[in-house]
Protein backbone atom coordinates (compact mmCIF):
# COMPACT_ATOMS: atom_id res chain seq x y z
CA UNK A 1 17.74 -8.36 -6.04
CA UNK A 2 14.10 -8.27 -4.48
CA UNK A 3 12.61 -5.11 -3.73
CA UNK A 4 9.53 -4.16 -1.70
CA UNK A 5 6.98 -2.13 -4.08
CA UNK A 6 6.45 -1.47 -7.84
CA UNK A 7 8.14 2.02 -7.27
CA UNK A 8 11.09 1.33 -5.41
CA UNK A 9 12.57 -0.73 -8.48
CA UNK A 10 12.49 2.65 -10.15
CA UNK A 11 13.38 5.00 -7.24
CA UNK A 12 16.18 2.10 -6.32
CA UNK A 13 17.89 2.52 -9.64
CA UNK A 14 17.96 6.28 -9.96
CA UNK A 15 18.64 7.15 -6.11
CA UNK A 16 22.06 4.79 -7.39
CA UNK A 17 22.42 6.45 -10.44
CA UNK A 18 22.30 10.16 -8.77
CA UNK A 19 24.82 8.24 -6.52
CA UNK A 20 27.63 7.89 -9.00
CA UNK A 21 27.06 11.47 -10.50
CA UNK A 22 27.63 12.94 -7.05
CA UNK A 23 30.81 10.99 -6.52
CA UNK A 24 32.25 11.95 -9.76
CA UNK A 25 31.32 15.47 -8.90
CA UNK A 26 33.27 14.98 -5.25
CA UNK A 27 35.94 13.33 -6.96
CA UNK A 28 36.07 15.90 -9.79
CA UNK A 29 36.22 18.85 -7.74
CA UNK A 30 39.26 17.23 -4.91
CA UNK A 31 36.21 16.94 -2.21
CA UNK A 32 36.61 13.53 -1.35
CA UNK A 33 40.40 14.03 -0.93
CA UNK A 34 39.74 16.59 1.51
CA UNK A 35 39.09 13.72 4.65
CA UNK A 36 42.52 12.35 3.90
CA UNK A 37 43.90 16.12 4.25
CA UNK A 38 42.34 16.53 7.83
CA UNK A 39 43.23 13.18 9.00
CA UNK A 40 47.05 13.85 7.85
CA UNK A 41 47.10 17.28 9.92
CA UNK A 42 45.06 16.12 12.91
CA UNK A 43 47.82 12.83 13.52
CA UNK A 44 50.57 15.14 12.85
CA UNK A 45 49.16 17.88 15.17
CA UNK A 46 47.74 15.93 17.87
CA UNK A 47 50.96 14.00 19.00
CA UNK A 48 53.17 17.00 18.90
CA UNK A 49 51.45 18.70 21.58
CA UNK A 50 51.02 15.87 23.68
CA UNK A 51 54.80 14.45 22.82
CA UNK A 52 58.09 15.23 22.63
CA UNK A 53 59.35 15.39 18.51
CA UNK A 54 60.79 11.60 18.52
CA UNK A 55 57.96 10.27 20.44
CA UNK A 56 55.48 12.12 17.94
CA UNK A 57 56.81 11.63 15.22
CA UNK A 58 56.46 7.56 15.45
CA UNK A 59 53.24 7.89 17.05
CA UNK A 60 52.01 9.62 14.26
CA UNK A 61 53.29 7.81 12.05
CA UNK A 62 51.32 4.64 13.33
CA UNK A 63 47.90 6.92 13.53
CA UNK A 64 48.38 7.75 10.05
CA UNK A 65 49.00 4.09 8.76
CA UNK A 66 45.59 2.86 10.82
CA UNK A 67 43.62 5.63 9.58
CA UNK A 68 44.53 4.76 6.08
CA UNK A 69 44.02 1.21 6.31
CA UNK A 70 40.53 2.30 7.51
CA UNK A 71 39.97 4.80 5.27
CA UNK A 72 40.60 2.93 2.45
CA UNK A 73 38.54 0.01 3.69
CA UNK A 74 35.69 2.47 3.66
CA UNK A 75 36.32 3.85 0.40
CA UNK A 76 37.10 0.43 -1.23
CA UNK A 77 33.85 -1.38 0.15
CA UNK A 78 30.96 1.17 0.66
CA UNK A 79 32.02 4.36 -1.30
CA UNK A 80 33.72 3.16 -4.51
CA UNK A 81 31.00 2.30 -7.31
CA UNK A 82 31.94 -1.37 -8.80
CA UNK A 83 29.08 -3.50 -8.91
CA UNK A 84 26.39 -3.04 -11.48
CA UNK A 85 22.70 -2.55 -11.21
CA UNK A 86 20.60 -3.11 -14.39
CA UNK A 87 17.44 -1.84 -15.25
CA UNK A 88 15.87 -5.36 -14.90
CA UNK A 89 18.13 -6.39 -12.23
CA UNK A 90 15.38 -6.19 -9.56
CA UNK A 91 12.28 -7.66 -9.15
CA UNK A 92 8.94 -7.13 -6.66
CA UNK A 93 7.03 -10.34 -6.29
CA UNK A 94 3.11 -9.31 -4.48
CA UNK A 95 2.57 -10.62 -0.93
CA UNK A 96 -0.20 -12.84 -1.22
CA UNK A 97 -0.45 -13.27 -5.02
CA UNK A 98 -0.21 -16.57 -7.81
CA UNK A 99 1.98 -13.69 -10.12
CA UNK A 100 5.47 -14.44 -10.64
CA UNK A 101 7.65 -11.67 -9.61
CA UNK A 102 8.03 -8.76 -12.05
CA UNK A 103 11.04 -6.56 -12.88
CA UNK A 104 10.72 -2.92 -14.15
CA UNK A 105 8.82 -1.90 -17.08
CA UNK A 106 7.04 -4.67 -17.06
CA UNK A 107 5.39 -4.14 -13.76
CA UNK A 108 1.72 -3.17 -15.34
CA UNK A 109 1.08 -0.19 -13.71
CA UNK A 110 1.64 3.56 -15.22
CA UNK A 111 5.04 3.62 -13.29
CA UNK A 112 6.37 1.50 -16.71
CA UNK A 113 5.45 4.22 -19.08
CA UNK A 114 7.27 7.35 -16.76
CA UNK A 115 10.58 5.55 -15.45
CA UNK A 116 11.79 4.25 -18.78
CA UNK A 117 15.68 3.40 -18.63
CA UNK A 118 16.26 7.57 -20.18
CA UNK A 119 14.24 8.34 -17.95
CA UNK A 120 16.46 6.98 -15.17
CA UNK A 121 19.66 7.95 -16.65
CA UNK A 122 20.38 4.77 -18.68
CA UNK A 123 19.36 2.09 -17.24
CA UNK A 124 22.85 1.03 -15.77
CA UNK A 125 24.26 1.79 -12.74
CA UNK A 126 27.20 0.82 -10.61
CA UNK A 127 27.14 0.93 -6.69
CA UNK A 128 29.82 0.35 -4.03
CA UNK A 129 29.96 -3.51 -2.97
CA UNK A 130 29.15 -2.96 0.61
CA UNK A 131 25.35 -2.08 -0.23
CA UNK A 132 24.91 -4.11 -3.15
CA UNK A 133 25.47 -7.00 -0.65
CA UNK A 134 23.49 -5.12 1.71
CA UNK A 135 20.39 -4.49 -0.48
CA UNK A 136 20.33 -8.26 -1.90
CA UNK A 137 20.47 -9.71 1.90
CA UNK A 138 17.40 -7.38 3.41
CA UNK A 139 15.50 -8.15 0.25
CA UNK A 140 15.55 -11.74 0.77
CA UNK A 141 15.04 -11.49 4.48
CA UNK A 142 11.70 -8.92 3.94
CA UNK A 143 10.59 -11.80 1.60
CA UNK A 144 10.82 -14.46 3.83
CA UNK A 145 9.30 -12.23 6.67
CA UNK A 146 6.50 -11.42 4.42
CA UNK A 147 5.88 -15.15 3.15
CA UNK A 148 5.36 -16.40 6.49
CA UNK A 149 2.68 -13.88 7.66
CA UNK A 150 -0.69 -15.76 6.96
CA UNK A 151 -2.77 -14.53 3.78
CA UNK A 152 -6.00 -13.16 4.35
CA UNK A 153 -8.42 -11.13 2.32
CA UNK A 154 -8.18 -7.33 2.39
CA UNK A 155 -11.30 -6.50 4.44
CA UNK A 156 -10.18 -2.83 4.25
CA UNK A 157 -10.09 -2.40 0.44
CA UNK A 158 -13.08 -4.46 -0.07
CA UNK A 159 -14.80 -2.29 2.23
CA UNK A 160 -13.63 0.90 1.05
CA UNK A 161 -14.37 -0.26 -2.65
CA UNK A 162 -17.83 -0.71 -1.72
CA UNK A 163 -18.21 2.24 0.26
CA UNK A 164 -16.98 4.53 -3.20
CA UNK A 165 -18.62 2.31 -5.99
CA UNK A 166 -20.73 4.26 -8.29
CA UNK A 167 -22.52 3.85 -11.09
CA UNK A 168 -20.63 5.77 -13.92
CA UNK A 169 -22.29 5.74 -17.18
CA UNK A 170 -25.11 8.08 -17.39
CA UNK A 171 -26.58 5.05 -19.42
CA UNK A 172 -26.89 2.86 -16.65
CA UNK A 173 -28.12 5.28 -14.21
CA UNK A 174 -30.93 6.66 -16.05
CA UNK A 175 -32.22 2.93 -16.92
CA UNK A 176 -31.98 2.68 -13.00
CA UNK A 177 -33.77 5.51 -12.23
CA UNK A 178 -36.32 4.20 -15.36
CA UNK A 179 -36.68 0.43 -13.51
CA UNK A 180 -37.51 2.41 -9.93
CA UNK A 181 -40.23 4.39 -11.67
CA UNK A 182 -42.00 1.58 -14.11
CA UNK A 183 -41.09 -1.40 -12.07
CA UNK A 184 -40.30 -0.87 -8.33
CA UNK A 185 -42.68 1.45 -7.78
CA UNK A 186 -45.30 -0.25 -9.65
CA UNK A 187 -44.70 -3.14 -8.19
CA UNK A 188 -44.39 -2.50 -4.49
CA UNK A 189 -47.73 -0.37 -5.05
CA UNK A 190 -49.96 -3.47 -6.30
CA UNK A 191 -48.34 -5.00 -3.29
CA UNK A 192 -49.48 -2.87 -1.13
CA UNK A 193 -53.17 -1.65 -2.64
CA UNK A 194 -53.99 -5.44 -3.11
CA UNK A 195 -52.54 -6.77 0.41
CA UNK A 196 -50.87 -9.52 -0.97
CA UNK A 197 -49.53 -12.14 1.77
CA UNK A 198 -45.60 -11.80 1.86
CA UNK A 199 -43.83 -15.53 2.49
CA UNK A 200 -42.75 -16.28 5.82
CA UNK A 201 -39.98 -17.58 4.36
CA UNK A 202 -38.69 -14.58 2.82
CA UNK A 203 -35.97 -12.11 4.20
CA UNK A 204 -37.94 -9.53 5.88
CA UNK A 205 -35.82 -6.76 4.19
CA UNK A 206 -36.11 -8.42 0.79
CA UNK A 207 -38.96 -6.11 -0.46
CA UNK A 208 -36.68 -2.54 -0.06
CA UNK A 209 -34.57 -3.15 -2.95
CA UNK A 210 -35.06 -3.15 -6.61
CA UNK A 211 -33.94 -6.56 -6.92
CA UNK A 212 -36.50 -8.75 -4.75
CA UNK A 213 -36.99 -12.16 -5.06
CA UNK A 214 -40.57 -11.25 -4.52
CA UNK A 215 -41.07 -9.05 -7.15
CA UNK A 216 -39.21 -10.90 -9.34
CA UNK A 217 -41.38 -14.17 -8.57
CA UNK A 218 -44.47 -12.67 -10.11
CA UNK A 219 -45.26 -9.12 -10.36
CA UNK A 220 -42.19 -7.81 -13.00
CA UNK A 221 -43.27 -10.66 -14.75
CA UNK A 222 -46.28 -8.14 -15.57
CA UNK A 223 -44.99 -5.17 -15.40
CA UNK A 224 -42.68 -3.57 -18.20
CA UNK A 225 -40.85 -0.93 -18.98
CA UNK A 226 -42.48 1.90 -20.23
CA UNK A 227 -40.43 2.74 -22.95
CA UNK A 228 -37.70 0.93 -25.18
CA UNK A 229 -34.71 -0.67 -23.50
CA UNK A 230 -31.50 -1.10 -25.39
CA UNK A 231 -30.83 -4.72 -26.13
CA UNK A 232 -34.00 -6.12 -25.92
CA UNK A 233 -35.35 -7.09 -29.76
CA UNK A 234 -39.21 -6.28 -30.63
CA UNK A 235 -41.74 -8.75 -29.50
CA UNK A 236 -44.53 -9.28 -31.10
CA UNK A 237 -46.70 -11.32 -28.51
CA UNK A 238 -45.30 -8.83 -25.38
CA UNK A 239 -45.17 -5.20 -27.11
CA UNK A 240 -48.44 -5.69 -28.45
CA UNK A 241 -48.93 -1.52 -28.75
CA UNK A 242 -46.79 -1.72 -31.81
CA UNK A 243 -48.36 -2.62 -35.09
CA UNK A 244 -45.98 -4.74 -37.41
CA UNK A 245 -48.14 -3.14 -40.44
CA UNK A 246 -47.02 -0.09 -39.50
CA UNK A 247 -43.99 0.48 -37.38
CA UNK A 248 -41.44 -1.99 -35.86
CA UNK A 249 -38.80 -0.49 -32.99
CA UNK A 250 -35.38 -1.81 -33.30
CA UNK A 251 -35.76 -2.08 -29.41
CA UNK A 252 -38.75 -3.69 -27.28
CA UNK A 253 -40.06 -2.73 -24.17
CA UNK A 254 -38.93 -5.60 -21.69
CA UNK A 255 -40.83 -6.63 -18.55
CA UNK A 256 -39.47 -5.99 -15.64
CA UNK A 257 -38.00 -9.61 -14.92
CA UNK A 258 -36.50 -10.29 -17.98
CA UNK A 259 -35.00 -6.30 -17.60
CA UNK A 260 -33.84 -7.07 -14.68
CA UNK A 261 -32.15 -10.73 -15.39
CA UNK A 262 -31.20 -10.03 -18.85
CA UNK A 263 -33.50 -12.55 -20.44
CA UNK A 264 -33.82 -11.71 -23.84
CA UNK A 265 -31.35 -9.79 -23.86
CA UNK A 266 -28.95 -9.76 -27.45
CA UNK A 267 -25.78 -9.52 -25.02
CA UNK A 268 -27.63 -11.68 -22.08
CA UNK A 269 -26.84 -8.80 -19.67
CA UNK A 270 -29.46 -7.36 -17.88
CA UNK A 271 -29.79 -4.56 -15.07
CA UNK A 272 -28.47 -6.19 -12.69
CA UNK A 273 -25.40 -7.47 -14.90
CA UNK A 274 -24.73 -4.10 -15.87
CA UNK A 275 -24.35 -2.91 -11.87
CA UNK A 276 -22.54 -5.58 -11.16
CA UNK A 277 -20.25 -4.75 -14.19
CA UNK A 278 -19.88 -1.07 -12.09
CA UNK A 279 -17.53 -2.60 -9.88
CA UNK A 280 -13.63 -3.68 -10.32
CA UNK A 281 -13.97 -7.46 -11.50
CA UNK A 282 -11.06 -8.32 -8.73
CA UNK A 283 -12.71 -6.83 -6.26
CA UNK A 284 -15.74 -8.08 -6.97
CA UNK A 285 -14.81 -12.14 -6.84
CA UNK A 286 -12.80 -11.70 -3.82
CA UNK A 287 -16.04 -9.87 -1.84
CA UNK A 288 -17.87 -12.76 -3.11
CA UNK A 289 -15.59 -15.69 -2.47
CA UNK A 290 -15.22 -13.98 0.62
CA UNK A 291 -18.57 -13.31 1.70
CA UNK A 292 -19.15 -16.84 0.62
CA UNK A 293 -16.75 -18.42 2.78
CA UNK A 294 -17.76 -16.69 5.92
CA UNK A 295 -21.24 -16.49 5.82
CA UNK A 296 -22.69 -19.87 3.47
CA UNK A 297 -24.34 -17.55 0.98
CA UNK A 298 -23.95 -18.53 -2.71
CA UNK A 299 -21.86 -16.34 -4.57
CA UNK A 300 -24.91 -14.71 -6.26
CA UNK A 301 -26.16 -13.98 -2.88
CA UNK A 302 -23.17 -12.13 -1.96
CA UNK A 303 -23.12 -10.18 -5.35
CA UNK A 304 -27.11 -9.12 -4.08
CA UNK A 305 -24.96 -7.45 -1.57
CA UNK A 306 -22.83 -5.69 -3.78
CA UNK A 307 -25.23 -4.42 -6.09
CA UNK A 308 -27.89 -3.61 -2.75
CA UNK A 309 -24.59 -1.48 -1.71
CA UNK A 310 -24.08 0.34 -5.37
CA UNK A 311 -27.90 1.10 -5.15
CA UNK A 312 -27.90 2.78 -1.80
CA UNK A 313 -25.40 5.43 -2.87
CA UNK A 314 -27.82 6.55 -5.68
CA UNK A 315 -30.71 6.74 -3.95
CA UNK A 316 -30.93 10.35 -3.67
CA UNK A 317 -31.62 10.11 -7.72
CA UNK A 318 -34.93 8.33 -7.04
CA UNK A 319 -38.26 10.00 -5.12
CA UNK A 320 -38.96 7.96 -2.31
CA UNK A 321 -35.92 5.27 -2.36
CA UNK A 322 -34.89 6.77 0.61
CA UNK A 323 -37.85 6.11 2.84
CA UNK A 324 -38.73 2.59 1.14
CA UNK A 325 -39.10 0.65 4.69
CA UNK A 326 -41.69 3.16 5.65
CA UNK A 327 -43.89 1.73 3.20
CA UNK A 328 -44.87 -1.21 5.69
CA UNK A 329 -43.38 -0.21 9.03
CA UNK A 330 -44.77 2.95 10.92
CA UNK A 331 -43.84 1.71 14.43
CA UNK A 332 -41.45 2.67 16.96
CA UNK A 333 -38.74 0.04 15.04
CA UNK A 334 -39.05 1.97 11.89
CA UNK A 335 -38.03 5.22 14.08
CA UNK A 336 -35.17 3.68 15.64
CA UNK A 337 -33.77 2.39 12.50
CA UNK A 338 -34.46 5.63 11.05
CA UNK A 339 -32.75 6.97 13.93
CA UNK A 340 -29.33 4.52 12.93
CA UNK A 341 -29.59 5.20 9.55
CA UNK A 342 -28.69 8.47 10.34
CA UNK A 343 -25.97 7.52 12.61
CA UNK A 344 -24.62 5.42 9.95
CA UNK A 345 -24.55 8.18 7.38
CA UNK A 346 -23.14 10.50 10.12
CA UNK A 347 -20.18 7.46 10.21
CA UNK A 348 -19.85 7.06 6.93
CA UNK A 349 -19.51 10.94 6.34
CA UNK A 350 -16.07 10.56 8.50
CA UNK A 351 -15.71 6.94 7.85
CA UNK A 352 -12.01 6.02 8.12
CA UNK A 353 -12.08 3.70 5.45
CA UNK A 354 -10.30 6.65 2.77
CA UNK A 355 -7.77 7.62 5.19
CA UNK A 356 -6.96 4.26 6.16
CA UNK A 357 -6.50 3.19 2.48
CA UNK A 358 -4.82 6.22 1.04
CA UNK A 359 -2.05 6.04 4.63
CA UNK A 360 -1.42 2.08 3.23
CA UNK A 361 -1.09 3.85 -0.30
CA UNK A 362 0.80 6.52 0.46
CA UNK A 363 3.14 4.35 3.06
CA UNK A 364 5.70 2.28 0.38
CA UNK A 365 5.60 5.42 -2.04
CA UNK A 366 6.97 7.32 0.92
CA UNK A 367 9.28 4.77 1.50
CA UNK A 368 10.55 4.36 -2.10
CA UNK A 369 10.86 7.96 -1.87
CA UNK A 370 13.22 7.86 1.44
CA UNK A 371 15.31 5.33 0.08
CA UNK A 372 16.46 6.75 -2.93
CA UNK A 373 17.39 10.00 -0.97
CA UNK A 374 19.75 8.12 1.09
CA UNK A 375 21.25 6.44 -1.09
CA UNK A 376 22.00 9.52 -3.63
CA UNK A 377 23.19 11.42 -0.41
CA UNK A 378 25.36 8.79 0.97
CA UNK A 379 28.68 10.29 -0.95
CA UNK A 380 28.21 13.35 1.25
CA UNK A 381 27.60 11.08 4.35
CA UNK A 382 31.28 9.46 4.10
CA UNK A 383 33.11 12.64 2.93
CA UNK A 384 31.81 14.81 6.19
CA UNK A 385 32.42 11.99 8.35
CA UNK A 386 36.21 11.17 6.89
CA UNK A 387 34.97 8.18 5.35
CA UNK A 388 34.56 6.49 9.17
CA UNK A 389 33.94 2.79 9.51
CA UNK A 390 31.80 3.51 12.60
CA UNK A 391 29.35 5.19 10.21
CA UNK A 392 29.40 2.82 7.21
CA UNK A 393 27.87 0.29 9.62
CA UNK A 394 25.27 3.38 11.33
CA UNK A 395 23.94 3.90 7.96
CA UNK A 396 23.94 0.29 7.19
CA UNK A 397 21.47 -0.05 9.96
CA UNK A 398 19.47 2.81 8.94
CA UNK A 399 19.04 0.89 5.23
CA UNK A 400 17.84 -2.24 6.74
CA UNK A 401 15.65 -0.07 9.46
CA UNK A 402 13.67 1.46 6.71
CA UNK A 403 13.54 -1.73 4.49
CA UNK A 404 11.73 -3.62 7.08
CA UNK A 405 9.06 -0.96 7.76
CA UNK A 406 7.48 -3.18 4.68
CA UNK A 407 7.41 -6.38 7.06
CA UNK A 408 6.07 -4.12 9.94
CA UNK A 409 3.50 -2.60 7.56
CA UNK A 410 2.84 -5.98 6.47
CA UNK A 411 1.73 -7.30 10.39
CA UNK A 412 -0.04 -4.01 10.52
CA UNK A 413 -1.81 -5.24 7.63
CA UNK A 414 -2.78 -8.98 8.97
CA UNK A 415 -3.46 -8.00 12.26
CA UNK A 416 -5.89 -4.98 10.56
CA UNK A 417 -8.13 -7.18 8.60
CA UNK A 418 -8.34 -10.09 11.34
CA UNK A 419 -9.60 -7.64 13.87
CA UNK A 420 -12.13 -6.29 11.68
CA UNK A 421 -13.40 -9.80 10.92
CA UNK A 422 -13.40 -10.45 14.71
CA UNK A 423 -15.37 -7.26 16.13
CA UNK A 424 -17.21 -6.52 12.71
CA UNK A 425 -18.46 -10.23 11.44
CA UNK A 426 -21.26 -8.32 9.58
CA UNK A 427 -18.43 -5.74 8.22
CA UNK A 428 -20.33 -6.71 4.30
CA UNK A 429 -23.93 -5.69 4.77
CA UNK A 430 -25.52 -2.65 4.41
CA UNK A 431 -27.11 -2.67 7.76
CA UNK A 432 -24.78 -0.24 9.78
CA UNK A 433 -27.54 -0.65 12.61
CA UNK A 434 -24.88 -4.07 14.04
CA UNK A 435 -21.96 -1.94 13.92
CA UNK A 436 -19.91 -1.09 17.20
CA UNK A 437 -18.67 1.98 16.22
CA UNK A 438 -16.57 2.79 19.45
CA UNK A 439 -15.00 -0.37 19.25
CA UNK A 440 -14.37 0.11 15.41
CA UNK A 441 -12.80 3.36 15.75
CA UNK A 442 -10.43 2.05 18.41
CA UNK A 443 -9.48 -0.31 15.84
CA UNK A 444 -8.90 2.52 13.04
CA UNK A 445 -7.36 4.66 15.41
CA UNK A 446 -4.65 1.72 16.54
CA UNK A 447 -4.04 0.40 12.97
CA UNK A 448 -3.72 3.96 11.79
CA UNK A 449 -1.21 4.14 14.56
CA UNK A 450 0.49 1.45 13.85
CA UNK A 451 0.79 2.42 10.71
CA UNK A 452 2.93 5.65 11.26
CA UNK A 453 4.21 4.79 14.69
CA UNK A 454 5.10 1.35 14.67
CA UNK A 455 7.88 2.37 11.50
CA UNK A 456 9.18 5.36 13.35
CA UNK A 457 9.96 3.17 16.86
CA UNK A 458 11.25 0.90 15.09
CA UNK A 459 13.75 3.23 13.24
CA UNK A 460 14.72 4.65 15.84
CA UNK A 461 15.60 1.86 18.13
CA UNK A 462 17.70 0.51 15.60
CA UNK A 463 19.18 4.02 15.07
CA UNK A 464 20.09 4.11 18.60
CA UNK A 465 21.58 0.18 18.31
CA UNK A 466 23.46 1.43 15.10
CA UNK A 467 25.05 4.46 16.99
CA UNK A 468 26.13 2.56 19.39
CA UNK A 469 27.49 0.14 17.40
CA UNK A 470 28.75 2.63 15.07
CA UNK A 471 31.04 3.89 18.41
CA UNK A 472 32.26 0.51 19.49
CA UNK A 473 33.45 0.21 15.89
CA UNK A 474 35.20 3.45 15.95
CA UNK A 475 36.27 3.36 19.43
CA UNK A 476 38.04 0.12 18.36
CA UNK A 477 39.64 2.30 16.07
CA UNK A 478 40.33 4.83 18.63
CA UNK A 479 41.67 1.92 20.94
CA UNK A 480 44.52 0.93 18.04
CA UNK A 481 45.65 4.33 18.04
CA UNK A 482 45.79 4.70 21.75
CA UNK A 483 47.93 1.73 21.57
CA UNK A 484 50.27 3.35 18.93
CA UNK A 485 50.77 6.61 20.93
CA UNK A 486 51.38 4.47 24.16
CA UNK A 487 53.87 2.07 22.51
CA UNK A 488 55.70 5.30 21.18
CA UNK A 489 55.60 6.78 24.46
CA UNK A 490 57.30 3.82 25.78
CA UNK A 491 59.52 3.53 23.43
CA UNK A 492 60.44 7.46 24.10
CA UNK A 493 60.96 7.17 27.63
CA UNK A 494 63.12 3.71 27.07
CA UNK A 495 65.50 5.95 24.92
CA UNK A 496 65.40 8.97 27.45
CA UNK A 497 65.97 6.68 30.68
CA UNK A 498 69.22 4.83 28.71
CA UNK A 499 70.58 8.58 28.08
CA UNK A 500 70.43 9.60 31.27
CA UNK A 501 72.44 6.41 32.41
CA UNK A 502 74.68 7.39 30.12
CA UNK A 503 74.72 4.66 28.55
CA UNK A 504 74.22 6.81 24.88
């Protein structure tokens, strides 16, 4: 049996397991007797006022047989518990993903260590045929649904990722702050003092990060850091203020360059290694193979991008990283970009990237969470409604309703990431300046929609198309009855009309 989300093959098998101890409790207790009680007064009643005693008598006599045979359908094919459910009966295979399919407790995630089989009452469950048959259909039809929407990379939680990467260890972030002061500064100050020519060649913003090709092409070959780096051995022909004689570090002081690549390094990881290292390795290859694909850059181009991005959101932790571009650029164009900057912080201060990823998070485990209520409250369902075969398919419809809000959530999902690529080509760079914010937030806005409305129409179309259904079913019903009361009728007035003949 296929389910839709790590969760819901725990929240499956304990909705079902809550199932059975609710049934034994209505069984227990006479409530599920208590339909059968009702419908035996109700076709004794009902024809009596209506009918004369003979005439009553058979028609309810033929109400009661129907309503049994229905009753007992009911009972026999959606109420009754007989088929079993195991622990590792189910299985969730990722849209989009090489894995094989996994079953519970062996999912990965920290769902395995909380919903052990005690956990969820034993592991073992047994639920009425009707829905088993039911759950292992709309399984395989999500799954097919799914598997022919197009795969396409995540543009949303790439984005957001990069948006809330940080640079964690206190480590790393003061031998950033270390490289701004004794190299980046340094070196963007020779280049200024000294009026070096800049290549026509290079990117024009290539100088405002810590990590430019510039730099790196000569002047960190020079410079150092000013004091010892973790992972670089002593040098004798570099740290020359050492004197062997004397004193040896267990650490050197690096230049810049080989700080920077890692050169020299005992672990061959350098700075910018170590901030790549910051962010999720996942994430990180599919930004770059997809950066890569759309753009031509070389996959070390496209981690520049990254680790320009990681940078940016510790700037306020160096003096003057903020205002780099005004080192060359006083004109009008610096005070314009200036001028977006600030939008762009303004945006990403009520960016919807969060909400937008924590409504796709929160989405299945809401769902999960709705389907194991109705299925633990379905006992109830059939006892109030006198275990009615109108209402066994209603709620049958309601199952495969919310089921499918993964397929819908799943379009949501394509048609989210496709329109970003579309109306936000440059959605990777740091450069918020080519952003077109009203038309992105229409697109947030209408996904986000989507999201939450799209489920909810959906539901309740096919709410409306299982009540009606759900009548015609019990009208039917209804219609069989009618028939039994009209043949008795006949049959009454047959008997009454001979007796008056005297012919009795």
């Amino acid at each position: 049996m296929s389910v839709s989300t790590y969760l819901e093959l725990y929240l499956t098998l304990f909705g079902w397991h809550m199932y059975s101890v609710f049934w034994d409790i209505i069984l227990d207790t006479g409530i599920a007797y208590m339909p059968f009680v009702g419908m035996f007064l109700r076709n004794i009643t009902e024809p009596i006022k209506s009918q004369e005693a003979k005439d009553a008598s058979n028609t309810s006599l033929r109400r009661i047989e129907i309503d049994i045979f229905i009753m007992f359908t009911v009972i026999v094919l959606a109420v009754q518990p007989f088929m079993t459910l195991k622990y590792d009966g189910m299985s969730y295979t990722k849209a989009c993903s090489k894995a094989a399919a996994v079953k519970a407790g062996k999912t990965g995630t920290s769902y395995d260590a909380t919903f052990t089989q005690i956990t969820l009452g034993g592991g073992t469950v047994k639920i009425p045929i009707w829905w088993y048959a039911l759950l292992s259909i709309t399984g395989g039809f999500n799954d097919a649904a799914i598997l022919g929407i197009p795969c396409h990379t995540d543009i949303r939680l790439l984005s957001f990722k990069m948006n809330n990467a940080r640079v964690t260890d206190p480590h790393l972030r003061r031998q950033l702050q270390l490289f701004h002061k004794d190299c980046y500064n340094s070196a963007m100050t020779t280049f200024l003092d000294k009026k070096l020519p800049y290549p026509k060649a290079t990117a024009k913003d290539d100088l405002y990060w810590l990590g430019s090709g510039y730099f790196l092409g000569d002047l960190y070959k020079k410079q150092r850091a000013s004091t010892e780096i973790p992972g670089f051995k002593y040098d004798k022909t570099r740290d020359l203020e050492y004197d062997p004689k004397v004193y040896i570090p267990v650490d050197g002081k690096p230049t810049c360059e080989q700080w920077w690549t890692g050169k020299g390094h005992t672990g061959k990881v350098g700075l910018r290694d170590a901030l790549a290292g910051q962010i999720d390795t996942s994430i990180l290859t599919d930004f770059k193979t997809k950066v890569a694909k759309i753009t031509g850059k070389t996959q070390a181009e496209a981690e520049d991008i990254v680790i320009k991005t990681l940078v940016s959101r510790e700037k306020t932790n160096f003096d003057g990283l903020r205002n780099l571009n005004a080192y060359n650029d006083t004109s009008f164009a610096n005070m314009v970009n200036s001028a977006a900057a600030s939008i762009g912080v303004l945006k990403e201060s009520t960016t919807f990237y969060p909400a937008m990823y924590a409504m796709k998070t929160a989405a299945p485990i809401i769902q999960a969470a709705v389907l194991m209520m109705i299925y633990m409250l379905i006992p109830f369902y059939f006892v109030f409604s006198s275990y009615n075969i109108g209402k066994m398919i209603f709620m049958s419809i309601i199952i495969f309703s919310v089921k499918f809000w993964t397929v819908l959530w799943a379009v949501s999902h394509w048609l989210d990431n496709n329109l970003m690529d579309a109306i936000k080509p440059t959605w990777y760079r740091l450069d918020l300046t080519q952003n077109n914010l009203v038309v992105e937030f229409v697109v947030d806005f209408v996904i986000a929609g989507l999201f939450v409305v799209m489920p909810l129409f959906w539901s309740g179309l096919l709410t409306w198309a299982g009540h009606r259904v759900g009548n015609a079913i019990t009208d039917t019903s209804k219609g069989m009855r009618a028939s039994a009361t009209s043949a008795g009728s006949q049959g009454g007035e047959t008997i009454k009309n001979t007796a008056t003949k005297g012919k009795f």
